[in-house]
PDB file of N, CA and C in Angstrom:
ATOM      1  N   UNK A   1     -38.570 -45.369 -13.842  1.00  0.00           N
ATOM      2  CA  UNK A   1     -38.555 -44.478 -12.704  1.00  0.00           C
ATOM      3  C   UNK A   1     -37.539 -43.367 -12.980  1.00  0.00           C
ATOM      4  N   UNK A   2     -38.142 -42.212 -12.543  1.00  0.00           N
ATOM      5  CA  UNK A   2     -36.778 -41.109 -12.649  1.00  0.00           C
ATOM      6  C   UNK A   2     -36.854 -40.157 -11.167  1.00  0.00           C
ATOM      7  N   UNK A   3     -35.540 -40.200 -11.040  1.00  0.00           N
ATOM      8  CA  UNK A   3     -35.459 -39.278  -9.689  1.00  0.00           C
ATOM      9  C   UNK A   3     -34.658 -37.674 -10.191  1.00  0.00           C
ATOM     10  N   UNK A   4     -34.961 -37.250  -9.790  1.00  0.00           N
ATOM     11  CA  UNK A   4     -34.515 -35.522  -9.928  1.00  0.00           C
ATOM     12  C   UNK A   4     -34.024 -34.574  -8.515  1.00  0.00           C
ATOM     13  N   UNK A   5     -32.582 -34.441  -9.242  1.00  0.00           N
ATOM     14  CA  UNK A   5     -31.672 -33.735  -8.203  1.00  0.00           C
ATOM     15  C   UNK A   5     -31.875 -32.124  -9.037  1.00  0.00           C
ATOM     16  N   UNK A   6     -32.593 -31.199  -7.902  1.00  0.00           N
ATOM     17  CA  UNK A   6     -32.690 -29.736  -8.443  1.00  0.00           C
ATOM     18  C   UNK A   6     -32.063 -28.625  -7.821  1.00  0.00           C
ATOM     19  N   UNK A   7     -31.083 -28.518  -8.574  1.00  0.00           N
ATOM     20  CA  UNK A   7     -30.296 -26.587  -8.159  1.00  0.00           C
ATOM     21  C   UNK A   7     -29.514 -27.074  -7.230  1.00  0.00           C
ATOM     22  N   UNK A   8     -29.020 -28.567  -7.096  1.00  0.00           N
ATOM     23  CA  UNK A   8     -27.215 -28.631  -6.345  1.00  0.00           C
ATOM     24  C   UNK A   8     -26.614 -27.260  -6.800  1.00  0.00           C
ATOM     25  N   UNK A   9     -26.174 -26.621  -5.402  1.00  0.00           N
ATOM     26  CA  UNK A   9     -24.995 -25.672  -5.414  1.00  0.00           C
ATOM     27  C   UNK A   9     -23.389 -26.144  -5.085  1.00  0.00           C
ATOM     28  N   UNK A  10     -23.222 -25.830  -6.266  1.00  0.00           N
ATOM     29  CA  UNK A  10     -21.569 -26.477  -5.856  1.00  0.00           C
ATOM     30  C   UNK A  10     -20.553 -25.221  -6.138  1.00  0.00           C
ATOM     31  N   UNK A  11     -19.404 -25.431  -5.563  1.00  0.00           N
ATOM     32  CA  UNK A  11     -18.474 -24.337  -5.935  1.00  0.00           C
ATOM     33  C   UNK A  11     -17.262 -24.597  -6.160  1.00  0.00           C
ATOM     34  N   UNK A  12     -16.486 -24.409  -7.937  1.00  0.00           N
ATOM     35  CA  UNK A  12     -15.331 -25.531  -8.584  1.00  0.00           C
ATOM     36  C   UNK A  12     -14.716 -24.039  -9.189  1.00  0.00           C
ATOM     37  N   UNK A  13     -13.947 -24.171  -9.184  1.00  0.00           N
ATOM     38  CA  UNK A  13     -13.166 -23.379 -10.314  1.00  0.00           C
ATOM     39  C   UNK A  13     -13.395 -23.788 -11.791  1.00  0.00           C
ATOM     40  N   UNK A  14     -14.061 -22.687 -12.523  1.00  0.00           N
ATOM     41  CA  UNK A  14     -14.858 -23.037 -13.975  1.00  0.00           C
ATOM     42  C   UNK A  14     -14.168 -22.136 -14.277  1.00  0.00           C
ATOM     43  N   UNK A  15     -13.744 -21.787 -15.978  1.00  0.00           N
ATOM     44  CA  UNK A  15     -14.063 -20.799 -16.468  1.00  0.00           C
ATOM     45  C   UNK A  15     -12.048 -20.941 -17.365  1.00  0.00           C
ATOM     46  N   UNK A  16     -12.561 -19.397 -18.222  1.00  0.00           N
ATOM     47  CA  UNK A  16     -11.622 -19.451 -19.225  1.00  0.00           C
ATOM     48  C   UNK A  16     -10.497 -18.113 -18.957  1.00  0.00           C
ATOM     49  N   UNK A  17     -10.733 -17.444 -18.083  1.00  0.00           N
ATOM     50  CA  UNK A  17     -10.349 -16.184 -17.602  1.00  0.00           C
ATOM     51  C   UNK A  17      -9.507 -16.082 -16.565  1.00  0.00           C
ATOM     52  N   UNK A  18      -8.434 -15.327 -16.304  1.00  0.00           N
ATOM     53  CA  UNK A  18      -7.622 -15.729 -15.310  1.00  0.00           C
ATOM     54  C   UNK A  18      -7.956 -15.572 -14.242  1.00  0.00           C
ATOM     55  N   UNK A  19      -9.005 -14.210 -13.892  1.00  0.00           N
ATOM     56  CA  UNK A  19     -10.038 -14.380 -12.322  1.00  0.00           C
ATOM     57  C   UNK A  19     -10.317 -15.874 -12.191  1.00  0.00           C
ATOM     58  N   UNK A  20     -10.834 -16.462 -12.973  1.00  0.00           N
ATOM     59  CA  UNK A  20     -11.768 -17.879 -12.585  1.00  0.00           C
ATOM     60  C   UNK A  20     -10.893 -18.460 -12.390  1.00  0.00           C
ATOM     61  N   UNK A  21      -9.641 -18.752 -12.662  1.00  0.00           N
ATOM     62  CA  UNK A  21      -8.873 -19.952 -12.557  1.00  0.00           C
ATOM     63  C   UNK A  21      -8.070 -19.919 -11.282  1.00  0.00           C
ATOM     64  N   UNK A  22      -8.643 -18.499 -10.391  1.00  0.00           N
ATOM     65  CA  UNK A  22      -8.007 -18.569  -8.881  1.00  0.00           C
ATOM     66  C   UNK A  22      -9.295 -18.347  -7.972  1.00  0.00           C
ATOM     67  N   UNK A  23     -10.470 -18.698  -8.416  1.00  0.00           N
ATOM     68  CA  UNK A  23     -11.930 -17.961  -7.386  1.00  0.00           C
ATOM     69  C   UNK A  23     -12.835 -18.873  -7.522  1.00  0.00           C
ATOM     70  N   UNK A  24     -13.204 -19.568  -6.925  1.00  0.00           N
ATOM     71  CA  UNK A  24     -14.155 -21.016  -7.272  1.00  0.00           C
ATOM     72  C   UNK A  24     -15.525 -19.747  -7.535  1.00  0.00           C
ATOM     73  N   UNK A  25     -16.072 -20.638  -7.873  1.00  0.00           N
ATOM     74  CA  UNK A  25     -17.380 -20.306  -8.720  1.00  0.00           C
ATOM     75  C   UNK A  25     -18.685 -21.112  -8.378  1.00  0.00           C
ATOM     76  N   UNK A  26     -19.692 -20.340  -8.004  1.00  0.00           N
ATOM     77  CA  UNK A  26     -21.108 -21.242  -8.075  1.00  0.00           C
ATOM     78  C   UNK A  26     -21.057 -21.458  -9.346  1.00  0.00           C
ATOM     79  N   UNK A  27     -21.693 -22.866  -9.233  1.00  0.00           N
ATOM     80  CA  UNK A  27     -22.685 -23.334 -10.515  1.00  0.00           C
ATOM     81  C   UNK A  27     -23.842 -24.718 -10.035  1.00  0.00           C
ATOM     82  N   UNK A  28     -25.137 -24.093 -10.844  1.00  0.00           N
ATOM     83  CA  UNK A  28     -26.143 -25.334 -10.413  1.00  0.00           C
ATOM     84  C   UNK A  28     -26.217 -26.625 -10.844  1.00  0.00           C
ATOM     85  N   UNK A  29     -26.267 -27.302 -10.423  1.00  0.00           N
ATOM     86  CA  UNK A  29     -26.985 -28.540 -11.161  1.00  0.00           C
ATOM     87  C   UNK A  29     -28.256 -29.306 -11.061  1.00  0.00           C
ATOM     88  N   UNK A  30     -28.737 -29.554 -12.024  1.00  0.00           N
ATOM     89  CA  UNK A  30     -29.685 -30.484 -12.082  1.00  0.00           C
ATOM     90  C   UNK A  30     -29.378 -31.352 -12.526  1.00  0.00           C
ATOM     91  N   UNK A  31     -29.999 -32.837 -12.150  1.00  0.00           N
ATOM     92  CA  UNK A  31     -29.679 -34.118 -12.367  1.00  0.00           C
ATOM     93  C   UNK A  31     -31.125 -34.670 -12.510  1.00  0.00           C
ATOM     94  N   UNK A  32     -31.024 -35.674 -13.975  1.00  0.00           N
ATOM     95  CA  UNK A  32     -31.989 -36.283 -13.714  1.00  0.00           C
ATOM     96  C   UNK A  32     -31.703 -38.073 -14.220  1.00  0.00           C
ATOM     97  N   UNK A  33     -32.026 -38.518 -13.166  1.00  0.00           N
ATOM     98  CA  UNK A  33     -31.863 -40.140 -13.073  1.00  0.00           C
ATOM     99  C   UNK A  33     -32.460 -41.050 -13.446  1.00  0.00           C
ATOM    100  N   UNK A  34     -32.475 -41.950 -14.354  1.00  0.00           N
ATOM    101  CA  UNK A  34     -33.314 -42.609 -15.081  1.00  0.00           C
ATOM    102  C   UNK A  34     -33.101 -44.053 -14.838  1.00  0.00           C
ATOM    103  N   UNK A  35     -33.883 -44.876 -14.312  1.00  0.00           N
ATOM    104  CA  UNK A  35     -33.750 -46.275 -14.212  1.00  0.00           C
ATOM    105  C   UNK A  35     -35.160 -47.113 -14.290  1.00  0.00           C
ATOM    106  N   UNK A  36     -34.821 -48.539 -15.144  1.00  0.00           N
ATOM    107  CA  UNK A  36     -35.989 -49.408 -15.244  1.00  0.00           C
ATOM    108  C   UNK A  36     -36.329 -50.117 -14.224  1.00  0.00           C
ATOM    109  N   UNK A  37     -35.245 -50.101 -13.013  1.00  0.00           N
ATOM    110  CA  UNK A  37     -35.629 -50.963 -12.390  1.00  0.00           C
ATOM    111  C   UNK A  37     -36.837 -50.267 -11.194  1.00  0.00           C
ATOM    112  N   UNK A  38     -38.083 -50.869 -11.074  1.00  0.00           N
ATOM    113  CA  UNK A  38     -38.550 -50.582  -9.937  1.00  0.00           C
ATOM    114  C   UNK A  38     -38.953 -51.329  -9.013  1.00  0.00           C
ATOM    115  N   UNK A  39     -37.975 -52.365  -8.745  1.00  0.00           N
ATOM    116  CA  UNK A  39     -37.813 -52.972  -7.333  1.00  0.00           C
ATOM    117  C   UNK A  39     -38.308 -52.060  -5.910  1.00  0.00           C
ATOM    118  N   UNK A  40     -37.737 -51.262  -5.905  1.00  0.00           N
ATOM    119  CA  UNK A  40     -38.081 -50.624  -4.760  1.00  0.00           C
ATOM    120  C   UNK A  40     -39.060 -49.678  -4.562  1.00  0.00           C
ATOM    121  N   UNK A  41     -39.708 -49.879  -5.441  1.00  0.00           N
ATOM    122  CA  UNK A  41     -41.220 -49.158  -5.510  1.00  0.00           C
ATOM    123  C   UNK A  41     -42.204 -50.214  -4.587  1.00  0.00           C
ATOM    124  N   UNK A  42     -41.889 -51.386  -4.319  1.00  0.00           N
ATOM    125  CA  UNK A  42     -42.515 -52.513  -3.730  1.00  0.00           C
ATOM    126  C   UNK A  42     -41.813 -52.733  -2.428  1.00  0.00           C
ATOM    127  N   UNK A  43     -40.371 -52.845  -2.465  1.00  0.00           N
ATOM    128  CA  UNK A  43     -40.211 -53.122  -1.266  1.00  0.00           C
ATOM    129  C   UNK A  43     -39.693 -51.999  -0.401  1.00  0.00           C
ATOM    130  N   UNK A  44     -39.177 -51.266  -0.638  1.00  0.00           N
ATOM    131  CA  UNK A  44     -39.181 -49.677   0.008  1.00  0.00           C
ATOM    132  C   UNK A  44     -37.646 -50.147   0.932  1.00  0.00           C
ATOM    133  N   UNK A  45     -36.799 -50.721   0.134  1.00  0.00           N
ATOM    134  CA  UNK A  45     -35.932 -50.833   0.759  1.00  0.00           C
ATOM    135  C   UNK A  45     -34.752 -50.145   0.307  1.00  0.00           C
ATOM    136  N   UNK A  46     -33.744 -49.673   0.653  1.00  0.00           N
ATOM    137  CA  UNK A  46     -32.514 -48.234  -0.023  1.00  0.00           C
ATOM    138  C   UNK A  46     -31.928 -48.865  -1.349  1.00  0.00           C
ATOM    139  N   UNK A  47     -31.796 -50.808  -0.519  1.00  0.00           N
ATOM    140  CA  UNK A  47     -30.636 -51.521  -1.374  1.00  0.00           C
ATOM    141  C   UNK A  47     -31.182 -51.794  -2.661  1.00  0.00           C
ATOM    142  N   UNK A  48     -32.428 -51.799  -3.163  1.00  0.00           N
ATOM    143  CA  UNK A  48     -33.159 -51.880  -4.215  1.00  0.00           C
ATOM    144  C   UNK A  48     -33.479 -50.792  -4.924  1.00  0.00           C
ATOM    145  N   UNK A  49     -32.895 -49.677  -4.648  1.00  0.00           N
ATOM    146  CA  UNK A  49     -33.078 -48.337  -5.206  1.00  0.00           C
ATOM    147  C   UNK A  49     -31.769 -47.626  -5.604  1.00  0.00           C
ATOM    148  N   UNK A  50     -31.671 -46.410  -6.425  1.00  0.00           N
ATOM    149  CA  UNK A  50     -30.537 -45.566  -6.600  1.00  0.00           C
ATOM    150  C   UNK A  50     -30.447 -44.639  -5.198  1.00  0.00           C
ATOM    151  N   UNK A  51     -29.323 -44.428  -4.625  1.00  0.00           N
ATOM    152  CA  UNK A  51     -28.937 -43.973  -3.127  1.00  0.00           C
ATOM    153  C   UNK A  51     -28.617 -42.838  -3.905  1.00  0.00           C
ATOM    154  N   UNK A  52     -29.900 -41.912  -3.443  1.00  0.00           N
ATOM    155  CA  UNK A  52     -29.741 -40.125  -4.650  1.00  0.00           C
ATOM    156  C   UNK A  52     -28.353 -39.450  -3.573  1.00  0.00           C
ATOM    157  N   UNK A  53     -28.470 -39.730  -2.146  1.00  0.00           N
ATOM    158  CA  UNK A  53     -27.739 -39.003  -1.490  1.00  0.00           C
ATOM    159  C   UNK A  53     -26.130 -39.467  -1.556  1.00  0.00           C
ATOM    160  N   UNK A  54     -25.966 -40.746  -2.204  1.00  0.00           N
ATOM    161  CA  UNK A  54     -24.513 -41.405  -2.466  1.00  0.00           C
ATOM    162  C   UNK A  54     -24.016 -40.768  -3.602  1.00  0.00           C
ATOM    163  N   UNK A  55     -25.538 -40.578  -4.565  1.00  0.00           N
ATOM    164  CA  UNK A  55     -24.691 -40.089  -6.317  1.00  0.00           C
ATOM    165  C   UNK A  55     -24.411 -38.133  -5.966  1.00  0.00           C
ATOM    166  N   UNK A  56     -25.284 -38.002  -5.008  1.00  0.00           N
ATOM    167  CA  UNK A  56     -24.877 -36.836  -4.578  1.00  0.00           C
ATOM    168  C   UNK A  56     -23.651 -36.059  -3.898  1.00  0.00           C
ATOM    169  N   UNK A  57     -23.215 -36.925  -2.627  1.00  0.00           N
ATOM    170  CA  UNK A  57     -21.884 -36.873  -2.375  1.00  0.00           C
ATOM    171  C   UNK A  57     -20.591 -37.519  -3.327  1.00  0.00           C
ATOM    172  N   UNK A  58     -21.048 -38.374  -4.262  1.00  0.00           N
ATOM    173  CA  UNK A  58     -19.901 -38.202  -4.765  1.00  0.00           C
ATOM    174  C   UNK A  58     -19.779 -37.245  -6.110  1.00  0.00           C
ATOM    175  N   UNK A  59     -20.983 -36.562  -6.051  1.00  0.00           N
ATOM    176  CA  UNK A  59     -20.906 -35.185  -6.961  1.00  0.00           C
ATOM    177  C   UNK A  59     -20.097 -34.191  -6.516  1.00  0.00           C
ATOM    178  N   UNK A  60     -20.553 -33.937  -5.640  1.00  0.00           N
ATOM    179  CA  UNK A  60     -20.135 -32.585  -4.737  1.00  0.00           C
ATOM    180  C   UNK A  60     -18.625 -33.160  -4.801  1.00  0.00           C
ATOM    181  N   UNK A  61     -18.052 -34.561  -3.940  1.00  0.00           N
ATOM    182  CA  UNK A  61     -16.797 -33.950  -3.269  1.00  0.00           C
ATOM    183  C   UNK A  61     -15.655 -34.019  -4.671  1.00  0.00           C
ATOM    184  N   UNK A  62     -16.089 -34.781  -5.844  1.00  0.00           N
ATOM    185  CA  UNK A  62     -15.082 -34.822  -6.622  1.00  0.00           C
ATOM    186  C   UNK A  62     -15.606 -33.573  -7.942  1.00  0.00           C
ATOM    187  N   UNK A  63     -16.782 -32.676  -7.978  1.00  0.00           N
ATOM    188  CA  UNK A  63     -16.557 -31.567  -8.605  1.00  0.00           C
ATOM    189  C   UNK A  63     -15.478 -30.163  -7.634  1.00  0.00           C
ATOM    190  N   UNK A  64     -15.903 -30.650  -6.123  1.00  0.00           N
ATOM    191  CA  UNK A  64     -15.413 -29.344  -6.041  1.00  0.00           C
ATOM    192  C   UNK A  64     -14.176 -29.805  -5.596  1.00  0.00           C
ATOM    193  N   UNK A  65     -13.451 -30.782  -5.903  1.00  0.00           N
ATOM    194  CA  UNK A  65     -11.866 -30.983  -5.855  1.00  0.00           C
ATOM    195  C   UNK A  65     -11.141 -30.608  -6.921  1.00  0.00           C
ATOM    196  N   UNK A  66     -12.118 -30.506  -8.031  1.00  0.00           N
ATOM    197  CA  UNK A  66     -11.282 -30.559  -9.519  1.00  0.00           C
ATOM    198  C   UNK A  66     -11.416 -29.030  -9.918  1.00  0.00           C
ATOM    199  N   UNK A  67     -10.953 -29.246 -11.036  1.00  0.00           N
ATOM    200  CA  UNK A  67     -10.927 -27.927 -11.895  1.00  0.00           C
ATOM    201  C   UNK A  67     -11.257 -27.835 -13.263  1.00  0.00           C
ATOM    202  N   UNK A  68     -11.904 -27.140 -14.013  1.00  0.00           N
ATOM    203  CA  UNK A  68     -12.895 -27.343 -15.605  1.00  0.00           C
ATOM    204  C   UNK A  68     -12.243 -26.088 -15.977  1.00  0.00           C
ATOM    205  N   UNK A  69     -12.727 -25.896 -17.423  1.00  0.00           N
ATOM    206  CA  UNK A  69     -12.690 -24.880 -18.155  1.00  0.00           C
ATOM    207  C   UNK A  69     -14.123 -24.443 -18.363  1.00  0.00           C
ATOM    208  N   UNK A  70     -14.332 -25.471 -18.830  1.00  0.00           N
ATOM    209  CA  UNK A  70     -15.653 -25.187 -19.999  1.00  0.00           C
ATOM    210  C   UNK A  70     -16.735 -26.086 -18.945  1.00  0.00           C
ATOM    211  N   UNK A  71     -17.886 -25.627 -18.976  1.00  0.00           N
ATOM    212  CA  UNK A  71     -19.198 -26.312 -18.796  1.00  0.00           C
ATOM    213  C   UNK A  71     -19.960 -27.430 -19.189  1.00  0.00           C
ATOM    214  N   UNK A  72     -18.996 -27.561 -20.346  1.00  0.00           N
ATOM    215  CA  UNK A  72     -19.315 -29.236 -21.223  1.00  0.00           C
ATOM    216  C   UNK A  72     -18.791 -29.727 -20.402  1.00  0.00           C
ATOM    217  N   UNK A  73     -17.490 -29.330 -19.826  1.00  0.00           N
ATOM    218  CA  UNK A  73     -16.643 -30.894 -19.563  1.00  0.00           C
ATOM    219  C   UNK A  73     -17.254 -30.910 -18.693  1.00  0.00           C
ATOM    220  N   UNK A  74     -17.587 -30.013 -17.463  1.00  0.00           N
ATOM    221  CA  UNK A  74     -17.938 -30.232 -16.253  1.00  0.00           C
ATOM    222  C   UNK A  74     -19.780 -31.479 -16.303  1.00  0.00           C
ATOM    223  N   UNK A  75     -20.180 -30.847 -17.224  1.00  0.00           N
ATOM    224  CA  UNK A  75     -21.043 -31.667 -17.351  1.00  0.00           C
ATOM    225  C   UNK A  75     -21.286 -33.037 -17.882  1.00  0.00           C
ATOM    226  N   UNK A  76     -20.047 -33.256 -18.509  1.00  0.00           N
ATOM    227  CA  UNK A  76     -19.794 -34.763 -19.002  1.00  0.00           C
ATOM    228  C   UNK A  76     -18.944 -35.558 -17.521  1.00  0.00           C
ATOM    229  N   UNK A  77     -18.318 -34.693 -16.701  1.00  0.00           N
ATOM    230  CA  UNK A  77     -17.501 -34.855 -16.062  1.00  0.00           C
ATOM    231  C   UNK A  77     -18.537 -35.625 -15.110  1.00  0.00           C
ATOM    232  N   UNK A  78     -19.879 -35.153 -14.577  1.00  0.00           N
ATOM    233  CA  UNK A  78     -20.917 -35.173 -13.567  1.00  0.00           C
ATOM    234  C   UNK A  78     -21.305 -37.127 -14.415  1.00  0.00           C
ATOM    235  N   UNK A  79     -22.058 -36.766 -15.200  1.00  0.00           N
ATOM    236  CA  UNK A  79     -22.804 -37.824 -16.296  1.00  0.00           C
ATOM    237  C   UNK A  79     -21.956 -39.017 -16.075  1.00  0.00           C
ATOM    238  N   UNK A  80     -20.327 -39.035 -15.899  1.00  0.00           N
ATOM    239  CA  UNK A  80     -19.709 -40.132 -15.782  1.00  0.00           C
ATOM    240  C   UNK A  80     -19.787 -40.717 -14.667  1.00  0.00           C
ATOM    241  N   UNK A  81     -19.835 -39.912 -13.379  1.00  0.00           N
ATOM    242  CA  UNK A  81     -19.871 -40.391 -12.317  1.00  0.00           C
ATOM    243  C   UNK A  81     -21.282 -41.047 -12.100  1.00  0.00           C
ATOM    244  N   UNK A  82     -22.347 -40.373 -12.345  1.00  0.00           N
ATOM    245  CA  UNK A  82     -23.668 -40.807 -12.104  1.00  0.00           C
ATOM    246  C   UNK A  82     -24.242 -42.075 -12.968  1.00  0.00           C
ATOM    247  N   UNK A  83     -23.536 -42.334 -14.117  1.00  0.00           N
ATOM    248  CA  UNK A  83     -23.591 -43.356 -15.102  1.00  0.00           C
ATOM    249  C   UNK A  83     -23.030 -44.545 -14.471  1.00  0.00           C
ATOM    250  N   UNK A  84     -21.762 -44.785 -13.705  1.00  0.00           N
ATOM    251  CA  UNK A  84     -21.315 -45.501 -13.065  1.00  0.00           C
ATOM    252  C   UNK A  84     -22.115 -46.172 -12.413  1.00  0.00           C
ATOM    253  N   UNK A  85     -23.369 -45.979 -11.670  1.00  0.00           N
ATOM    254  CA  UNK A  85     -24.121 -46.366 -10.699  1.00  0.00           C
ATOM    255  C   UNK A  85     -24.711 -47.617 -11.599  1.00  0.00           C
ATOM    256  N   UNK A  86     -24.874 -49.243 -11.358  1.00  0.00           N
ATOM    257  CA  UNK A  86     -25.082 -50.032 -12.108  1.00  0.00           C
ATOM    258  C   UNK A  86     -26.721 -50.028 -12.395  1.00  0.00           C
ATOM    259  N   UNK A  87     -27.417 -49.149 -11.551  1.00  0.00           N
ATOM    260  CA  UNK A  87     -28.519 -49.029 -11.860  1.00  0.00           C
ATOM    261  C   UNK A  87     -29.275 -48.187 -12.600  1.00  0.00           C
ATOM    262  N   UNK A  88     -28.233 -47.260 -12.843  1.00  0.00           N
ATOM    263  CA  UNK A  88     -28.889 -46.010 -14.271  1.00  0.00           C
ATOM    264  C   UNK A  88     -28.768 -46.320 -15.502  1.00  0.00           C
ATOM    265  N   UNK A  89     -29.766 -45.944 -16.195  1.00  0.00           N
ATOM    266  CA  UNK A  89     -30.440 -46.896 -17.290  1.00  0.00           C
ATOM    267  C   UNK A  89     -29.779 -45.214 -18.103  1.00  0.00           C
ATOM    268  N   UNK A  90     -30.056 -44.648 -17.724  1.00  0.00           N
ATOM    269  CA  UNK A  90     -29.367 -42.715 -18.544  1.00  0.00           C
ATOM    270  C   UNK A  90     -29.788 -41.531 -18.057  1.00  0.00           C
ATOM    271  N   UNK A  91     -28.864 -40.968 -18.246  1.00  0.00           N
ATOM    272  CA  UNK A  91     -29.475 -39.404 -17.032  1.00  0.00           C
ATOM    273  C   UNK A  91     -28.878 -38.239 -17.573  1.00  0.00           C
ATOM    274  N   UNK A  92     -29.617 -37.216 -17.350  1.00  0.00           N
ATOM    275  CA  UNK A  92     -29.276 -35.699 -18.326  1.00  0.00           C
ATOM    276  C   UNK A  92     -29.413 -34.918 -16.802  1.00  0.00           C
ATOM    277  N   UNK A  93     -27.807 -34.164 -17.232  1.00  0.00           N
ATOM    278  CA  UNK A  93     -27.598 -32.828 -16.150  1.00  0.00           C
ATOM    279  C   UNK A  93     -27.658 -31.609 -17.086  1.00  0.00           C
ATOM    280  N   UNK A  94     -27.822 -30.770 -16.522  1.00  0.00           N
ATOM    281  CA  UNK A  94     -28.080 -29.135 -16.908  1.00  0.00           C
ATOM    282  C   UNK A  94     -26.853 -28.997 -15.605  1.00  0.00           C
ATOM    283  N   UNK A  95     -25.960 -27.900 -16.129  1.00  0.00           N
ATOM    284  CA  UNK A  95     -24.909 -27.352 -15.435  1.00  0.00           C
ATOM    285  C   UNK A  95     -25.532 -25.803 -15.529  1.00  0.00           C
ATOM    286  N   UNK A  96     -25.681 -24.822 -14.609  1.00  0.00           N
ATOM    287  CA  UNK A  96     -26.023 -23.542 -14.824  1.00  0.00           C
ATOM    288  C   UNK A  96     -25.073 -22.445 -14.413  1.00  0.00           C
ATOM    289  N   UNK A  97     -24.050 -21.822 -14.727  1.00  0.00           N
ATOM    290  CA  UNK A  97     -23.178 -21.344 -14.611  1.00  0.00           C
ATOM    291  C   UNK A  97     -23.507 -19.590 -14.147  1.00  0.00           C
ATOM    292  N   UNK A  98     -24.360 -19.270 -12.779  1.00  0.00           N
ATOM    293  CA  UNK A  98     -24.861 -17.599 -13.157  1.00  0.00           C
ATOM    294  C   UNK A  98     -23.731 -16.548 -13.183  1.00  0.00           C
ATOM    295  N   UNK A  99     -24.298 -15.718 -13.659  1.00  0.00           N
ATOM    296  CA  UNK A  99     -23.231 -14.626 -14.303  1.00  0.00           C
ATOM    297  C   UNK A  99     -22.451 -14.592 -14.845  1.00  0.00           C
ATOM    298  N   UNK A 100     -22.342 -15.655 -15.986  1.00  0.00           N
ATOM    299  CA  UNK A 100     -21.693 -15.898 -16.967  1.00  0.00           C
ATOM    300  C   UNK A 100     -21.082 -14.738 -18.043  1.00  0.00           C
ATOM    301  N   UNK A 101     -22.238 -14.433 -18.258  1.00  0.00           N
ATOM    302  CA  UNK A 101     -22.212 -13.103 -19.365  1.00  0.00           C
ATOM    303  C   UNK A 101     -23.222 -11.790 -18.559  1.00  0.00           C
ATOM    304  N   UNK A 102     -22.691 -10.851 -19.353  1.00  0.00           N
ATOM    305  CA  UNK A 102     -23.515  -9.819 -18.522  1.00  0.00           C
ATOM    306  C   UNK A 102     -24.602  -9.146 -19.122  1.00  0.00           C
ATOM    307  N   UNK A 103     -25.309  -8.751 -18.748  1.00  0.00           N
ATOM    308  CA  UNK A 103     -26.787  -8.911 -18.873  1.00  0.00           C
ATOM    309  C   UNK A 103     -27.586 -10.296 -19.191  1.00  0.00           C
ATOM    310  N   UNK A 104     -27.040 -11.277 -18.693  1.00  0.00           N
ATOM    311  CA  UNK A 104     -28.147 -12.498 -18.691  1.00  0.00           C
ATOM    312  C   UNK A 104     -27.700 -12.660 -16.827  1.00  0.00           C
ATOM    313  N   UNK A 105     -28.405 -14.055 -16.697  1.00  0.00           N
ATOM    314  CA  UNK A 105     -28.904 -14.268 -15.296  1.00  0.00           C
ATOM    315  C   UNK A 105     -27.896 -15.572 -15.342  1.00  0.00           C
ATOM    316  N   UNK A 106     -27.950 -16.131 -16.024  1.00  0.00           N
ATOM    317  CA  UNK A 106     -26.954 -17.777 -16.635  1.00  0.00           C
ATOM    318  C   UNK A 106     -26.504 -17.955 -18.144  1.00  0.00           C
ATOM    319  N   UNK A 107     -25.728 -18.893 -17.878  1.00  0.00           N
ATOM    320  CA  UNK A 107     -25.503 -19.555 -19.203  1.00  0.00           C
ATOM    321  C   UNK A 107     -25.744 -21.156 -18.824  1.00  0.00           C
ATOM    322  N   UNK A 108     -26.245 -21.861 -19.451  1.00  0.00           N
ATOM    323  CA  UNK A 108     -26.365 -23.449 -19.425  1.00  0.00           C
ATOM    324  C   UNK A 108     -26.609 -24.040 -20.104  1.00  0.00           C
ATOM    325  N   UNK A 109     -25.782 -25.552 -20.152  1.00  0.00           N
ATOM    326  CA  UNK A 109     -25.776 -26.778 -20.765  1.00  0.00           C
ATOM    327  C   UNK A 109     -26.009 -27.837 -20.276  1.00  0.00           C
ATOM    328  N   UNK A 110     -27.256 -28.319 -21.353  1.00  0.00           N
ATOM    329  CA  UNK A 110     -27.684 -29.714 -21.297  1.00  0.00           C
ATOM    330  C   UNK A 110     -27.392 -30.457 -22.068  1.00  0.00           C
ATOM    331  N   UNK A 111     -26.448 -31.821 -21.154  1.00  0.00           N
ATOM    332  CA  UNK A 111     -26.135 -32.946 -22.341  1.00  0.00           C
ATOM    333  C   UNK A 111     -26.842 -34.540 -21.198  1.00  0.00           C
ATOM    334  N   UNK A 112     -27.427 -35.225 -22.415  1.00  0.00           N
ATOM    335  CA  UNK A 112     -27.379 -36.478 -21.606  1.00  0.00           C
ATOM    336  C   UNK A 112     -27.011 -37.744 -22.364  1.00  0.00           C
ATOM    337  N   UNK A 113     -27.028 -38.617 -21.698  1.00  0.00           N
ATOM    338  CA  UNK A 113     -26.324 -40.044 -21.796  1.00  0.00           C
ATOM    339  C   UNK A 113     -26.767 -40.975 -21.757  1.00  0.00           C
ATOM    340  N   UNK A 114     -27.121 -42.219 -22.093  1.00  0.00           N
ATOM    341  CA  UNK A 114     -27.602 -43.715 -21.945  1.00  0.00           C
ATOM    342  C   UNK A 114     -26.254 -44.771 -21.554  1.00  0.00           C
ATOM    343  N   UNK A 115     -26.512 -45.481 -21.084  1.00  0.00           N
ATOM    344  CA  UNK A 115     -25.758 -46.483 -20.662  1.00  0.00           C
ATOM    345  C   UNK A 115     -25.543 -47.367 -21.772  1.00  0.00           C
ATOM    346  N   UNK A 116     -24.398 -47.602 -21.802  1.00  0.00           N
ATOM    347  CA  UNK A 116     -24.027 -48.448 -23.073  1.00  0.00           C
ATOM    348  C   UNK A 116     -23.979 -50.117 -23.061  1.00  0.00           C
TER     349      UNK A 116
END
């Protein structure tokens, strides 16, 4: 089973520049959640499933408490929290950072992870 979190807007202080390191910053995320278990494809119950809106709040409140440089970390930073969940089997975020550079629309990185 995979569930998909698309274009979370969050706003963290990113970046390598001394503007960024005093002006929080949009950046998107996508999340995608990967698990074998499909218990709850049968019984349609929350406790048998990944709680997208739990891995979600604890996205949001501990990206936009912190502070990154770089877009890797932020995105390894995400992957750890969502890996935690004893039911993800491995999950790949895309971090999208817009107006990164000028004349593009974004810059973004995709890294993902398996459970060890």
């Amino acid at each position: 089973m995979i569930i998909k979190i698309k274009n979370l807007r969050l706003r963290t202080i990113i970046g390598l520049q001394d503007w960024e390191r005093h002006k929080r910053q949009d950046v998107l995320v996508y999340l995608e959640i990967e698990s074998d278990d499909e218990t709850a494809v049968v019984s349609d119950d929350i406790n048998d499933s990944i709680d997208y809106k739990e891995i979600k709040h604890r996205i949001v409140d501990e990206v936009e408490s912190t502070e990154f440089f770089l877009i890797e970390r932020l995105a390894g930073f995400i992957l750890e929290k969502v890996l935690a969940h004893p039911k993800v089997k491995r999950a790949t975020v895309e971090i999208d950072k817009p107006h990164a550079l000028r004349f593009a629309d974004s810059v973004s990185v995709t890294l993902s992870r398996e459970r060890k």
